[in-house]
Protein backbone atom coordinates (compact mmCIF):
# COMPACT_ATOMS: atom_id res chain seq x y z
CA UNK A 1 148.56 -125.81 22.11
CA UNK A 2 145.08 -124.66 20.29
CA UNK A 3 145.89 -123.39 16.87
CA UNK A 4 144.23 -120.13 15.93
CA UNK A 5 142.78 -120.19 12.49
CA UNK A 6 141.65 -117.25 10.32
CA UNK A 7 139.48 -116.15 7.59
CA UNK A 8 138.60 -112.76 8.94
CA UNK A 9 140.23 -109.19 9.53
CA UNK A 10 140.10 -106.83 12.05
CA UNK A 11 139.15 -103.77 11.70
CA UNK A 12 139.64 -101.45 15.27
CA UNK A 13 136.22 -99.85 16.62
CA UNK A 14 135.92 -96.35 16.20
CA UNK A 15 136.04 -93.83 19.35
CA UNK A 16 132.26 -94.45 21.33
CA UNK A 17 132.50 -98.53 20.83
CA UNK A 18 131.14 -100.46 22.64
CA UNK A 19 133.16 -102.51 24.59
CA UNK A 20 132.90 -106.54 24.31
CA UNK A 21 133.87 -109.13 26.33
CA UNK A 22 134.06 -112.89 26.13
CA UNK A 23 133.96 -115.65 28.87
CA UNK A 24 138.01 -116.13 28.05
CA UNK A 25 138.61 -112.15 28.77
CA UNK A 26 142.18 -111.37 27.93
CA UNK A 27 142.01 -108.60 30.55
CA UNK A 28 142.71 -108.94 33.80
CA UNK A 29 139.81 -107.03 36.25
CA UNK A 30 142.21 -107.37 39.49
CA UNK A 31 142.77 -104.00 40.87
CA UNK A 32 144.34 -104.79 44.13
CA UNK A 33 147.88 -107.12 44.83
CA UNK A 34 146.76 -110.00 44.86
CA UNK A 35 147.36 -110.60 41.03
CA UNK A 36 149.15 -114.57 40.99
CA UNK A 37 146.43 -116.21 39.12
CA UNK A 38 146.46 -113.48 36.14
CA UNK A 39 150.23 -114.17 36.22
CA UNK A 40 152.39 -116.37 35.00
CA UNK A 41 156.25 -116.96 36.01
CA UNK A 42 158.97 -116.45 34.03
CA UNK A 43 160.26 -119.62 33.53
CA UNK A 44 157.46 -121.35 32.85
CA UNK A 45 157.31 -122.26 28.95
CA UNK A 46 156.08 -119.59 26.41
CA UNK A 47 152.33 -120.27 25.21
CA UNK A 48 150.03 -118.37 23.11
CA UNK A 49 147.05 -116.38 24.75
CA UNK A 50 143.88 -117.83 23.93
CA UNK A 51 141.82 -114.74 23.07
CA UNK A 52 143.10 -111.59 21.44
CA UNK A 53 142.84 -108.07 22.66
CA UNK A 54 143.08 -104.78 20.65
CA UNK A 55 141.99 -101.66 22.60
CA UNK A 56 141.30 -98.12 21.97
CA UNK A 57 140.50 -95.25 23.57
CA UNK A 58 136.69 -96.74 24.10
CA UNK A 59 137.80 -100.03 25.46
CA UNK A 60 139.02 -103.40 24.82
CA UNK A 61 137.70 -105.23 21.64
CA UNK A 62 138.18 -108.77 22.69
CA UNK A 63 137.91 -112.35 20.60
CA UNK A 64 137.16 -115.72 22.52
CA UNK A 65 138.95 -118.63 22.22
CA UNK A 66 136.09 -120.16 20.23
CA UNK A 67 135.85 -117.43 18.08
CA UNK A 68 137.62 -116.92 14.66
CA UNK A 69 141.34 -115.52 15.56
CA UNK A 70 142.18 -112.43 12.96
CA UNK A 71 144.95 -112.92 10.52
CA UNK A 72 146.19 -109.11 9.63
CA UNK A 73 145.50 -105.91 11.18
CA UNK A 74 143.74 -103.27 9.04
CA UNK A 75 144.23 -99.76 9.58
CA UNK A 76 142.06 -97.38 9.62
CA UNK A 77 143.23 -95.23 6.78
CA UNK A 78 145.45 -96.45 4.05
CA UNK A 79 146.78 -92.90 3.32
CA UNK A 80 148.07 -92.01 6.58
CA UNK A 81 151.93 -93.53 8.00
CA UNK A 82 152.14 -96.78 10.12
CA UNK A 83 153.83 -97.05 12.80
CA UNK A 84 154.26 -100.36 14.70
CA UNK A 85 155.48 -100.16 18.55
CA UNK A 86 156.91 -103.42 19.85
CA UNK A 87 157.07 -103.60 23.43
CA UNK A 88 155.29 -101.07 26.39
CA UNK A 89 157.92 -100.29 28.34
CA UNK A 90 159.60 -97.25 29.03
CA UNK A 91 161.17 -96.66 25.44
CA UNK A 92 158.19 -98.44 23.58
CA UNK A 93 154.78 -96.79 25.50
CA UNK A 94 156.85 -93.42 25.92
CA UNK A 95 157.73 -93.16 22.14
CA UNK A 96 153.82 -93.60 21.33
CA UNK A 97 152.88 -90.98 23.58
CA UNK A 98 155.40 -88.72 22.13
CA UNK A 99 154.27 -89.58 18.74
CA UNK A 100 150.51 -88.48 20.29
CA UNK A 101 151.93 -84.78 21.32
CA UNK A 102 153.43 -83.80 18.51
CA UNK A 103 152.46 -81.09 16.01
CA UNK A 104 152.07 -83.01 12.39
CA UNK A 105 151.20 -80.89 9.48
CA UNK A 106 148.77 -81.91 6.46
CA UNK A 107 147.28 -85.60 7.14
CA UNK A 108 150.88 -86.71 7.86
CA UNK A 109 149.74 -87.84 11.94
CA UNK A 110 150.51 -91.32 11.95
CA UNK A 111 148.70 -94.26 12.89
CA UNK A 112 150.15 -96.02 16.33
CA UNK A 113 149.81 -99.39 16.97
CA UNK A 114 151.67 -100.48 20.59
CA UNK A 115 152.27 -104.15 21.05
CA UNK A 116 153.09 -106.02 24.29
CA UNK A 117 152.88 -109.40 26.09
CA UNK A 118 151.27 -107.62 29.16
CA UNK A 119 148.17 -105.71 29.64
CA UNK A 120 150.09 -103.54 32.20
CA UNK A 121 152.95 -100.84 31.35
CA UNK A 122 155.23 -101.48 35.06
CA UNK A 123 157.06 -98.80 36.30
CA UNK A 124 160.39 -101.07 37.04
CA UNK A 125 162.23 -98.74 39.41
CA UNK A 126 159.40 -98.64 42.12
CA UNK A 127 159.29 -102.08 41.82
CA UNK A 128 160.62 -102.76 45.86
CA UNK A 129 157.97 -100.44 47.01
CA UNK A 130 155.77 -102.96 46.28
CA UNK A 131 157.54 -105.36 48.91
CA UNK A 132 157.72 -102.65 51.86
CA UNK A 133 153.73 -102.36 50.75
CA UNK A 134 154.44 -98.24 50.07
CA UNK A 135 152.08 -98.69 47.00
CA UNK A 136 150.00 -99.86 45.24
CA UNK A 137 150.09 -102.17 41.47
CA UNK A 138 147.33 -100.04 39.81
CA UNK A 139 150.01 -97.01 40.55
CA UNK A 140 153.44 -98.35 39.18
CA UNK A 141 151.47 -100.65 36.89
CA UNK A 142 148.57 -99.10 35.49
CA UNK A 143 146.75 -100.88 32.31
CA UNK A 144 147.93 -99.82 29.15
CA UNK A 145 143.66 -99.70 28.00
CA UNK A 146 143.70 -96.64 30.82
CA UNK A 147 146.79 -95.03 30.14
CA UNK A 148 145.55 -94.94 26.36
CA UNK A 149 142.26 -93.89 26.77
CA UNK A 150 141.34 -90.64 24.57
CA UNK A 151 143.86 -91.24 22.54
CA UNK A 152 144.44 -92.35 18.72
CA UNK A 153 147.27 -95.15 19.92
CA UNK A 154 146.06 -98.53 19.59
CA UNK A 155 146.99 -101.16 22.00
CA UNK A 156 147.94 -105.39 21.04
CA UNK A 157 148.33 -107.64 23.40
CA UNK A 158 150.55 -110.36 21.74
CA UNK A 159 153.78 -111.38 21.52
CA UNK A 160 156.23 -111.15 18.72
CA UNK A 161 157.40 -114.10 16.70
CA UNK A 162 158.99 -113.49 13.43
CA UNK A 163 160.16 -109.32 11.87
CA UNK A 164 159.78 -109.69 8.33
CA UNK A 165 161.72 -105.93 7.14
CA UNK A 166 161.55 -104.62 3.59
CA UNK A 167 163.88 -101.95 4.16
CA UNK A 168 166.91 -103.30 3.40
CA UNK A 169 169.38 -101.17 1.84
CA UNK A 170 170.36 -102.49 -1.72
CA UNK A 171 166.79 -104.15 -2.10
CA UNK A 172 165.54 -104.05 -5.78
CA UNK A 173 168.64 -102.46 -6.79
CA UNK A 174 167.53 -99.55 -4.85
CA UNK A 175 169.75 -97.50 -2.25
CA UNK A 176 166.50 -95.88 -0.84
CA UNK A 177 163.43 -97.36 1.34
CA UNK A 178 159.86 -96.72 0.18
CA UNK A 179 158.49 -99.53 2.04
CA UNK A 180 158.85 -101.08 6.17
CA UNK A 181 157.96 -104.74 6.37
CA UNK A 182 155.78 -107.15 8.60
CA UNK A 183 155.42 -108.28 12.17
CA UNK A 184 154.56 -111.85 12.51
CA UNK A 185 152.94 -112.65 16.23
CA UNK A 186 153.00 -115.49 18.26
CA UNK A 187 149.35 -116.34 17.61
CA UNK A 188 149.16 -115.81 13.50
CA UNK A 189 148.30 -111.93 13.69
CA UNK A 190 150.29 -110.04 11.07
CA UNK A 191 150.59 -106.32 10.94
CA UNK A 192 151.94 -104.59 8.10
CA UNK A 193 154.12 -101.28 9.24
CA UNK A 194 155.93 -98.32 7.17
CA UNK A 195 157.90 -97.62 10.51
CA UNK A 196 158.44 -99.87 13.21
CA UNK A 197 160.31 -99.40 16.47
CA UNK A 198 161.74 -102.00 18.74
CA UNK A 199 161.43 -101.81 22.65
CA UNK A 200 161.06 -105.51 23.40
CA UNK A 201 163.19 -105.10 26.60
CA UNK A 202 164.96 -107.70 27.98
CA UNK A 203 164.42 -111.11 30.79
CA UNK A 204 166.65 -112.30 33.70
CA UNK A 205 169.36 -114.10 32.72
CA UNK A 206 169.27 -117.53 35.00
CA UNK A 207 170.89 -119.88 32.74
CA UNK A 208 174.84 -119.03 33.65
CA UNK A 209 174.52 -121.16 37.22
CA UNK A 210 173.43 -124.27 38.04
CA UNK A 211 169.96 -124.52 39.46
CA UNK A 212 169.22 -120.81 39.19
CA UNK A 213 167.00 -121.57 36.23
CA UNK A 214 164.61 -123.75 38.85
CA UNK A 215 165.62 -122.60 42.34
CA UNK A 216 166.32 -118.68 41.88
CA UNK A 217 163.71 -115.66 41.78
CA UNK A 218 164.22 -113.41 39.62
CA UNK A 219 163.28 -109.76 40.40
CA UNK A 220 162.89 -107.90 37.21
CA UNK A 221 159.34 -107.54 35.93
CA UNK A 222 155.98 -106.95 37.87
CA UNK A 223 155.31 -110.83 37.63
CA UNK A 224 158.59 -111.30 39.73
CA UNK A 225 157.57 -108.91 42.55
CA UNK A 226 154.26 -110.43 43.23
CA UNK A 227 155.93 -114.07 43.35
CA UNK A 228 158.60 -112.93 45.97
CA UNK A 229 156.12 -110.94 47.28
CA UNK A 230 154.30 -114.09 47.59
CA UNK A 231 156.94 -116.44 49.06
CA UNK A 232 157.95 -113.69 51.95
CA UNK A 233 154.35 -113.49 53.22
CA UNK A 234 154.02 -117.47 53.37
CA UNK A 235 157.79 -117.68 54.93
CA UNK A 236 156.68 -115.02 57.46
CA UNK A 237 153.25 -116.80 58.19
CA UNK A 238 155.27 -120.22 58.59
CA UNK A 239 158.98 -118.90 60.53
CA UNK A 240 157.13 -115.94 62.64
CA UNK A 241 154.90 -119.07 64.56
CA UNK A 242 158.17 -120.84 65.69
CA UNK A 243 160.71 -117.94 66.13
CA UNK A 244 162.77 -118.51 63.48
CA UNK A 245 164.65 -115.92 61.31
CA UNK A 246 163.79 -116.20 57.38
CA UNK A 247 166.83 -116.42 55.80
CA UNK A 248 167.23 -114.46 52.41
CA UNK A 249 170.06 -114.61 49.36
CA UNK A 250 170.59 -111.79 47.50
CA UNK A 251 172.61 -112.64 44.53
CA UNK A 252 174.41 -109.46 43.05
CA UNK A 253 174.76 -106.22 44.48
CA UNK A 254 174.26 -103.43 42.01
CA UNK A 255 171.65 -100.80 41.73
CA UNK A 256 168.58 -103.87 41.86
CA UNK A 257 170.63 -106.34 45.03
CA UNK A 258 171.43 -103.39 46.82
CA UNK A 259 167.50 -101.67 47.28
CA UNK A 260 165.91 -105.59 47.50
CA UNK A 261 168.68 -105.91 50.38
CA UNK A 262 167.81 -103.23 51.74
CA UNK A 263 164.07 -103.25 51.56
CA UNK A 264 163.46 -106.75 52.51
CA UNK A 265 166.06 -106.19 55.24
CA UNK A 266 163.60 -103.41 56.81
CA UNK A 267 160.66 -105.66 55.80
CA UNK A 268 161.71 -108.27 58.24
CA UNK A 269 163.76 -106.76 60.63
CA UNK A 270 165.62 -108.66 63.48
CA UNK A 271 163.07 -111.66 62.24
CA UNK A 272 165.42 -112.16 59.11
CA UNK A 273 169.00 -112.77 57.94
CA UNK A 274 169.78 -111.04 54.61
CA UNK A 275 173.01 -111.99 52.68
CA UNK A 276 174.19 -109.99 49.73
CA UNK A 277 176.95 -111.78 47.43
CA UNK A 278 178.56 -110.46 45.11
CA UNK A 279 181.72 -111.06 42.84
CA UNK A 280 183.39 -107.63 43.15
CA UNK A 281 185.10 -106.57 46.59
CA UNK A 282 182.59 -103.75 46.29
CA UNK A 283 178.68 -102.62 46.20
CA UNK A 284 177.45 -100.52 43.49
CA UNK A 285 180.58 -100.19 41.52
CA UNK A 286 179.28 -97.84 39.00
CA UNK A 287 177.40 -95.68 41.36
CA UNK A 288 178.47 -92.31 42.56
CA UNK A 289 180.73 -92.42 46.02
CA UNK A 290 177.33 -90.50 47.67
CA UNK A 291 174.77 -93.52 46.59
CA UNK A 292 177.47 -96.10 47.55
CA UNK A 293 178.09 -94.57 51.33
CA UNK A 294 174.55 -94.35 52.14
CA UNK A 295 173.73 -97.37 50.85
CA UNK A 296 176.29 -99.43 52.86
CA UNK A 297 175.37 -96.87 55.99
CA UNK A 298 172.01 -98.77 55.46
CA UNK A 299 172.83 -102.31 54.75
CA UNK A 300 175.31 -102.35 57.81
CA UNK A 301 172.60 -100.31 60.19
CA UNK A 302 170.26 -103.20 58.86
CA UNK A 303 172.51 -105.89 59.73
CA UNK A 304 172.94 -107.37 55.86
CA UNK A 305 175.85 -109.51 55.80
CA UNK A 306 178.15 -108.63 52.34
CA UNK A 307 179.72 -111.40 50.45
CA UNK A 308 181.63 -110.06 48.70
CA UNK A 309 184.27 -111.19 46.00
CA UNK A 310 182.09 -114.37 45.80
CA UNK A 311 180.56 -116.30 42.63
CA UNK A 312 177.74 -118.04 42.90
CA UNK A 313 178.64 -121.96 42.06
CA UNK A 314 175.60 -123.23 42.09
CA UNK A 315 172.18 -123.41 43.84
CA UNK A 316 170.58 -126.62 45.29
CA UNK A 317 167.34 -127.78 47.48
CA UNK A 318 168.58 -128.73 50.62
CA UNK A 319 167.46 -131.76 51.18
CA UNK A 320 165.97 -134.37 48.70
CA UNK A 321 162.44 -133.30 50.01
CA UNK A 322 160.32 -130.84 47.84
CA UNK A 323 158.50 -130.26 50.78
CA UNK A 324 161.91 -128.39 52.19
CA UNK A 325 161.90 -125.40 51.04
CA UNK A 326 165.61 -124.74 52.33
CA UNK A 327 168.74 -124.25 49.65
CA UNK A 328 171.86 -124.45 49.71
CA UNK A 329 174.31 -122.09 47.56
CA UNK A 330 178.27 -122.92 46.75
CA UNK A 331 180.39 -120.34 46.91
CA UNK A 332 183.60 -120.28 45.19
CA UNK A 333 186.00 -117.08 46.06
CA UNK A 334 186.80 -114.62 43.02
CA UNK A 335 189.72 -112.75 44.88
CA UNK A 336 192.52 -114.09 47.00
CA UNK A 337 192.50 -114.37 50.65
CA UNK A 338 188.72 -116.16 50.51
CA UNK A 339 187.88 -119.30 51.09
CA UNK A 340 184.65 -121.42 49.71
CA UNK A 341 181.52 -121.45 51.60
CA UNK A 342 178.27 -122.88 51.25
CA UNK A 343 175.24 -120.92 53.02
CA UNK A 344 171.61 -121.64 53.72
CA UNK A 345 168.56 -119.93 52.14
CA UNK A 346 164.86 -119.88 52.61
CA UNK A 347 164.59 -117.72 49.77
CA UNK A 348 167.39 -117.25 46.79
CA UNK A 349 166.64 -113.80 44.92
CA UNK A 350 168.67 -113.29 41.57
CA UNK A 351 169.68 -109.60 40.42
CA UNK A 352 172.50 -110.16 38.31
CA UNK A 353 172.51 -110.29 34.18
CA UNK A 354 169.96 -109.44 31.62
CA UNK A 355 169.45 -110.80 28.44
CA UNK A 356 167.00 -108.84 25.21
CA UNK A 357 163.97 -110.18 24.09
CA UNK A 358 165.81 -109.62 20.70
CA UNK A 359 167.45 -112.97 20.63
CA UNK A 360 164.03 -114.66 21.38
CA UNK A 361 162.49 -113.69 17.87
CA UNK A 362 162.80 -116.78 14.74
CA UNK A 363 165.24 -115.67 11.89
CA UNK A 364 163.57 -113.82 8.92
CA UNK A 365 165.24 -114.63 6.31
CA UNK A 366 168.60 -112.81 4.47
CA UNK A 367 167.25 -109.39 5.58
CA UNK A 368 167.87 -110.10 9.53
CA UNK A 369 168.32 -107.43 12.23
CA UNK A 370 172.44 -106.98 12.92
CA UNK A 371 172.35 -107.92 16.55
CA UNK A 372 175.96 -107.36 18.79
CA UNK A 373 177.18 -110.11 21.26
CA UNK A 374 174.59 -108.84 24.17
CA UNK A 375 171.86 -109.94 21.76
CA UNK A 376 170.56 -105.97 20.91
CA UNK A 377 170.02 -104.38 17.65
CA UNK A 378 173.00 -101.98 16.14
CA UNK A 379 172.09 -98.61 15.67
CA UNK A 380 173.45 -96.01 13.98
CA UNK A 381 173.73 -92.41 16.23
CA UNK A 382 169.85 -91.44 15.33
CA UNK A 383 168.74 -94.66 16.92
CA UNK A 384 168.16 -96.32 13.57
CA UNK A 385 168.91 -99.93 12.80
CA UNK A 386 172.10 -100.32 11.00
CA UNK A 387 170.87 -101.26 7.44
CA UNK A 388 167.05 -100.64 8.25
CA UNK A 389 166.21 -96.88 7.80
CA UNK A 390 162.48 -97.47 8.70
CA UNK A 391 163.44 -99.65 11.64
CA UNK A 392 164.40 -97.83 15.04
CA UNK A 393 165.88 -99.69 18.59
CA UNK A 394 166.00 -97.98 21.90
CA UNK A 395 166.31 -99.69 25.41
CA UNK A 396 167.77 -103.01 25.99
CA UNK A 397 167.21 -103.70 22.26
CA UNK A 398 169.36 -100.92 20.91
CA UNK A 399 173.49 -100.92 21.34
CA UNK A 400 173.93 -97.21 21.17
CA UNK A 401 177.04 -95.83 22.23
CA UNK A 402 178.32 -92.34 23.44
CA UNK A 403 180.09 -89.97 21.47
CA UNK A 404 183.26 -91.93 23.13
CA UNK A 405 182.79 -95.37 21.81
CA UNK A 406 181.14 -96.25 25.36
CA UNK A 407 177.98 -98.64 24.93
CA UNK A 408 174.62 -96.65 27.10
CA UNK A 409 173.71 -98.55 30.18
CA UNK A 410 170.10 -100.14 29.78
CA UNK A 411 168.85 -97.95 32.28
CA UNK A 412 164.85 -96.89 32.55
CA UNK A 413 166.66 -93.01 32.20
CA UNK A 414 168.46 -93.97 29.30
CA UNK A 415 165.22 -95.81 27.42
CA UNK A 416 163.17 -92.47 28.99
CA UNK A 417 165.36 -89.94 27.09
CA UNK A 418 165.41 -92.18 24.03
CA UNK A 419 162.16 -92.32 23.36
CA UNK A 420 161.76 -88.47 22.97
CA UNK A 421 163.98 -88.60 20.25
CA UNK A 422 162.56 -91.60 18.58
CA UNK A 423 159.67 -89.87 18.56
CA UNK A 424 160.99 -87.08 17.07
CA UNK A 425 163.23 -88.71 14.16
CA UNK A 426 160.04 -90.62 13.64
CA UNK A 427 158.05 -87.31 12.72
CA UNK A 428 161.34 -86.09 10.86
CA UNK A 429 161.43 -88.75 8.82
CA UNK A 430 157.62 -88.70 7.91
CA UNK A 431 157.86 -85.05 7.12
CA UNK A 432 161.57 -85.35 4.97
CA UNK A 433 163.15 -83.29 7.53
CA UNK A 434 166.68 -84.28 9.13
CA UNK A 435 167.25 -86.67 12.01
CA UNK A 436 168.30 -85.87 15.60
CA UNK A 437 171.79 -87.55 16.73
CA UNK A 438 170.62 -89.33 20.39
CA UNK A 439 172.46 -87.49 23.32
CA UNK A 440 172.10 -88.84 26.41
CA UNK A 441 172.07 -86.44 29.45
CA UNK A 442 172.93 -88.09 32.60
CA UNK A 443 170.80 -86.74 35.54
CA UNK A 444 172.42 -88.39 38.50
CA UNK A 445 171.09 -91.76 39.75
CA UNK A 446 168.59 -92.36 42.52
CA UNK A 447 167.67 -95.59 44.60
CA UNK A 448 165.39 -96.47 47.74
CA UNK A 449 166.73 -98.01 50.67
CA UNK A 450 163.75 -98.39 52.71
CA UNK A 451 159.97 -97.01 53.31
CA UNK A 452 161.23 -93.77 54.13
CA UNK A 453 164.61 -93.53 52.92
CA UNK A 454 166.76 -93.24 49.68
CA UNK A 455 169.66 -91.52 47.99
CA UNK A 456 170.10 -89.53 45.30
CA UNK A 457 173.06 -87.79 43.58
CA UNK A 458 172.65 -85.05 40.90
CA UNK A 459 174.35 -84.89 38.29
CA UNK A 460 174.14 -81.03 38.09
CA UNK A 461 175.23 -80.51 41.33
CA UNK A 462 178.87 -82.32 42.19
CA UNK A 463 179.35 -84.21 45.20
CA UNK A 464 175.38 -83.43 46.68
CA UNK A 465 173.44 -86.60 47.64
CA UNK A 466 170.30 -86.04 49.21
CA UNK A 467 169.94 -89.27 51.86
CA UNK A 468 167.24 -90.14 54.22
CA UNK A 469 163.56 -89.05 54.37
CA UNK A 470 164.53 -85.87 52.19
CA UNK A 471 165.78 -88.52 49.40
CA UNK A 472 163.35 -90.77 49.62
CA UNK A 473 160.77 -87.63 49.34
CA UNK A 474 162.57 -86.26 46.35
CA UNK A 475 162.82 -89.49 44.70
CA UNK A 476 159.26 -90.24 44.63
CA UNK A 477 158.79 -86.55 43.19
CA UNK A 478 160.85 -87.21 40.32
CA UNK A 479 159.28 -90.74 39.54
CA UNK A 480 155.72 -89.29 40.04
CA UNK A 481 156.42 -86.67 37.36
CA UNK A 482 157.82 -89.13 35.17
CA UNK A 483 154.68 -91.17 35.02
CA UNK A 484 153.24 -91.54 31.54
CA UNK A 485 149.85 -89.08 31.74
CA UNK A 486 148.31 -86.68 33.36
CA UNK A 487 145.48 -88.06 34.50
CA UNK A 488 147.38 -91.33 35.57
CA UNK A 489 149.66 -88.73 37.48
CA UNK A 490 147.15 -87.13 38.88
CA UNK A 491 145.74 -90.32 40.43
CA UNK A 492 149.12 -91.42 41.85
CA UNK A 493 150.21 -87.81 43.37
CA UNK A 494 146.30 -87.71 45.42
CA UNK A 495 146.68 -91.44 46.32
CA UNK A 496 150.35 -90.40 47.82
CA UNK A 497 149.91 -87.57 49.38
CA UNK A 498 146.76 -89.33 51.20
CA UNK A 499 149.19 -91.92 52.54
CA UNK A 500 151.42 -89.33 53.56
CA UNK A 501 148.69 -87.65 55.40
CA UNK A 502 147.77 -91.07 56.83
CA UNK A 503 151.46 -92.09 58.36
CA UNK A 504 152.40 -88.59 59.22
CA UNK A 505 149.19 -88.90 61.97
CA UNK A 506 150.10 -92.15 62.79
CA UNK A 507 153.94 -91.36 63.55
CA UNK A 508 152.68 -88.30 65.15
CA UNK A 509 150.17 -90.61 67.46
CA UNK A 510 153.26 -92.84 68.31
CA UNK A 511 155.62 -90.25 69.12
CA UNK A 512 152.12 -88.40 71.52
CA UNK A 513 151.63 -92.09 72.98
CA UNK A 514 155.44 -92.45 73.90
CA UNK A 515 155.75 -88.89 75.81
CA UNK A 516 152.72 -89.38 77.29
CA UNK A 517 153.46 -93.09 78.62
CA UNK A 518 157.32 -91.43 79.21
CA UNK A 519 155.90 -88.46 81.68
C-alpha cells in the first residue's frame, strides 16, 4: 500500500476553476450500467484511493498518485462555522443541502464540507429497479460533483479513519464546548471541524454464517446491484442455451428479500426457480397487513417457493470445482414440525442484518463516541451525541428512540426526516437559539414488486394500500420528489415520463397486434 506523504495544504478553488485532471482520475466518467471496473466489492479488503478528490460547484480538483497528497484541509474563511459531513447518504448529503437552504443571519452561513467513500450519492430503495432494467444508475445514483454544483458545499472523497472530538463535557474543567475536534482519513487528510455530523451508514452483515462472507451477495449498496446484476446476465447467457432454470436463494424476507424475490422472480420468469428463506413463519413481519397480502399475492402468482421458519446453517460450493458455480445451503428448522434440508443455488443473495460503519473507525483516545450494542452512536432526543454537544448522529449511526423507549428503524424515511432537523439544530446552535426534539412521522411504507407493480400503505389513511400499476405509479411519484435537487429531479421526472411514453406505445402495439392476429 503506497504511503501518501505531505508537505502541502489545500486550499479549495474558488467558483469559475478550472477543472484538473490527472492520468489516476479519482472520478469515474461511466454514465451508463456497465460500471464493474470503477467498482469494487464489498468484501474485498479496504485500501486507500490513490489520488484525492475535493470538488466544488466548478468541478473536481483532483491530485495524482505521483503528486504530493495534502495533509489538512483549509477553509476558506477562518471566521465563518465548520461543519464536517461524514457520509453522503440520505441523512449525511440531505443535512448539507438543508444546511444550503436555510436563512442565516450576519456572516453566521457555515462552511460545508461532505465526505464519502463514493463519488455517487445511491438512492437505496430503487435499488431493484436497476435489476428489472426500469432505470437508469445516473438517475438513482447521480454524482455527488453534479448534485453539488452551484452550491457552497464542498465534496471529499475519502474514507474516515480515526474522530479525534474536543467537545467533551468536563474538558479543561469546563462544562461548556467552545471547540469540535478533528477527522483523521484513511489516506493522512485531516480536517479540523467546529460541528461535525455522522451519517457513515452501515455494510451487510455476512460474518454470522458460514461461507456467507465468500459465497453470499450482498444486496445493499449500488456496488452490490451491479455485481448481481452481473452474475444474472452471465447465468442467463450460460442456463438460457441449454434450457435450464437459474436457480436463485434469497436469504431473508423482509422489506429488501421480499422486492429482490419478487423482481428477479419477474426478471426470469418460468426460466428460474426463486427460493425465499426465512427464520420467521412469516414475510414482512413488521409491515402493514396491506404490504404483506400483496406481496405474498405476488410471490405465489410468481411461483417463489417460501422457506419459511428456516436458518441458514451454512453456505458451501457444490462441488470441489471453482469452475462450478453451484452451492449448496443447510438448512436447520427454527420452529417445530420442520425438518432440515439442504437446497441448490446458482446464485445465493443475502438480505438479512446490517452492521454501522461506526464500529469500523480506530479508537481516539479517552474522549470516544458512546456506541450501544448495534455498534451506533447514543444520542440524546435532539440527535446530539451523548457527551458531544458539537457532534450530531442520524441514520444507522444514531440510536434514537421514540418518545416510548422504542429504538427508530434505520429506514431511508427515518434518516430523510432526520436530516431536516439536523439541519436545523445545526443552525440553532450556530445562532444560540434552542434545539428541536427529533419526531419522527411515520408516512406508511412502500415497496416494488415488479416493473409495473408495488404496494403502498399510508399512514394517514387506515387500512388503504394502493397495489398494482396504481402503486407502482404512486411510488415512483413519491421517490421522484424525494430526490435531492431540482435540477437532478427534473432530469429523472423527463427521462421517466419518456419511458412511460415509450412502453405505453409498445403495450398498446402488442395489445393492436394480438386483436388484429385474434380477428
Amino acid at each position: 500500500m503506497a504511503v501518501l506523504s505531505s508537505v502541502s495544504s489545500l486550499i479549495p478553488f474558488s467558483y469559475g476553476a478550472k477543472r484538473l485532471t490527472s492520468k489516476a482520475s479519482l472520478a469515474s466518467r461511466t454514465s451508463g450500467f456497465n460500471l464493474s471496473s470503477r467498482w469494487h466489492s464489498t468484501r474485498s479488503a479496504p485500501r486507500l484511493y490513490l489520488s484525492r478528490a475535493v470538488t466544488n460547484n466548478s468541478g473536481t480538483t483532483e491530485i495524482s498518485e505521483n503528486e504530493t497528497a495534502p495533509r489538512t484541509y483549509i477553509w476558506p474563511d477562518n471566521k465563518r462555522p465548520r461543519v464536517c459531513i461524514l457520509g453522503g447518504g440520505f441523512g449525511g448529503l440531505y443535512t448539507a443541502l438543508r444546511l444550503e437552504s436555510l436563512v442565516w443571519p450576519d456572516d453566521n452561513k457555515p462552511q460545508v464540507v461532505l465526505v464519502d467513500q463514493s463519488e455517487r450519492f445511491v438512492f437505496k430503495p430503487m435499488l431493484y429497479e436497476l435489476l428489472s432494467g426500469e432505470v437508469d444508475v445516473w438517475e438513482i445514483a447521480p454524482r455527488f460533483s453534479d448534485l453539488l454544483t452551484n452550491t457552497g458545499i464542498q465534496f471529499l472523497r475519502d474514507r474516515v479513519k480515526t474522530l479525534l472530538p474536543c467537545d467533551h463535557f468536563g474538558v479543561n474543567g469546563s462544562e461548556s464546548s467552545v471547540t469540535g475536534g478533528t477527522v483523521l482519513l484513511e489516506s493522512g487528510f485531516k480536517i479540523e471541524y467546529d460541528w461535525l455530523v455522522l451519517a457513515l451508514g452501515a455494510e451487510s452483515k455476512l460474518d454470522v454464517v458460514p461461507g456467507a462472507m465468500e459465497l453470499a451477495f450482498p444486496f445493499y449498496t449500488l456496488e452490490d446491484a451491479i455485481r448481481v446484476n452481473e452474475k444474472l446476465s452471465k447465468l442467463e447467457r450460460k442456463n438460457f442455451k441449454d434450457g435450464s432454470a437459474i436457480k436463485v436463494a434469497v436469504v431473508g424476507c423482509g422489506y429488501a428479500g421480499v422486492e429482490l424475490a419478487a423482481t428477479i422472480s419477474e426478471r426470469l420468469q418460468d426460466r428460474g426457480i426463486v427460493q425465499s428463506i426465512n427464520v420467521s413463519k412469516d414475510i414482512l413481519t413488521s409491515a402493514p397487513n396491506g404490504n404483506r397480502e400483496a406481496a405474498m399475492k405476488v410471490l405465489t402468482s410468481r411461483k417463489v417457493q417460501l422457506l419459511l421458519g428456516y436458518l441458514v446453517q451454512s453456505i458451501k460450493r457444490a462441488s470441489d470445482s471453482e469452475e462450478d458455480e453451484g452451492y449448496l445451503l443447510e438448512l436447520q428448522p427454527a420452529e417445530r414440525g420442520l425438518e432440515s434440508q439442504i437446497i441448490e443455488a446458482d446464485i445465493v443473495l443475502w438480505t438479512v442484518g446490517a452492521k454501522p460503519l461506526l464500529t469500523k473507525l480506530e479508537p481516539s483516545g479517552s474522549n470516544v463516541l458512546p456506541l450501544n450494542a448495534r455498534g451506533q452512536a447514543e444520542t440524546d432526543e435532539t440527535l446530539r451525541v451523548k457527551g458531544h454537544p458539537r457532534i450530531f448522529a442520524l441514520g444507522d449511526s444514531s440510536s434514537l428512540r421514540d418518545p416510548n423507549g422504542k429504538l427508530l428503524p434505520t429506514t431511508a424515511q427515518v434518516a430523510f426526516q432526520e436530516a431536516d432537523f439536523t439541519g436545523w439544530n445545526i443552525w440553532a446552535a450556530i445562532n444560540n437559539r434552542p434545539l428541536l426534539p427529533f419526531r419522527f412521522q411515520n408516512l406508511g411504507e412502500m415497496m416494488t414488486l415488479g416493473r409495473y407493480d408495488a404496494a403502498i400503505s399510508p399512514s394517514f389513511i387506515e387500512g388503504l394500500t394502493l397495489e398494482g400499476p396504481i402503486g407502482h405509479a404512486a411510488r415512483k411519484l413519491a421517490y421522484l420528489i424525494r430526490l435531492p435537487t431540482d435540477e437532478h429531479r427534473f432530469k429523472v421526472g423527463i427521462s421517466w415520463f419518456a419511458k412511460s411514453a415509450v412502453d405505453s406505445i409498445a403495450l398498446l402495439q402488442s395489445n393492436l397486434t394480438k386483436v388484429l392476429s385474434g380477428s
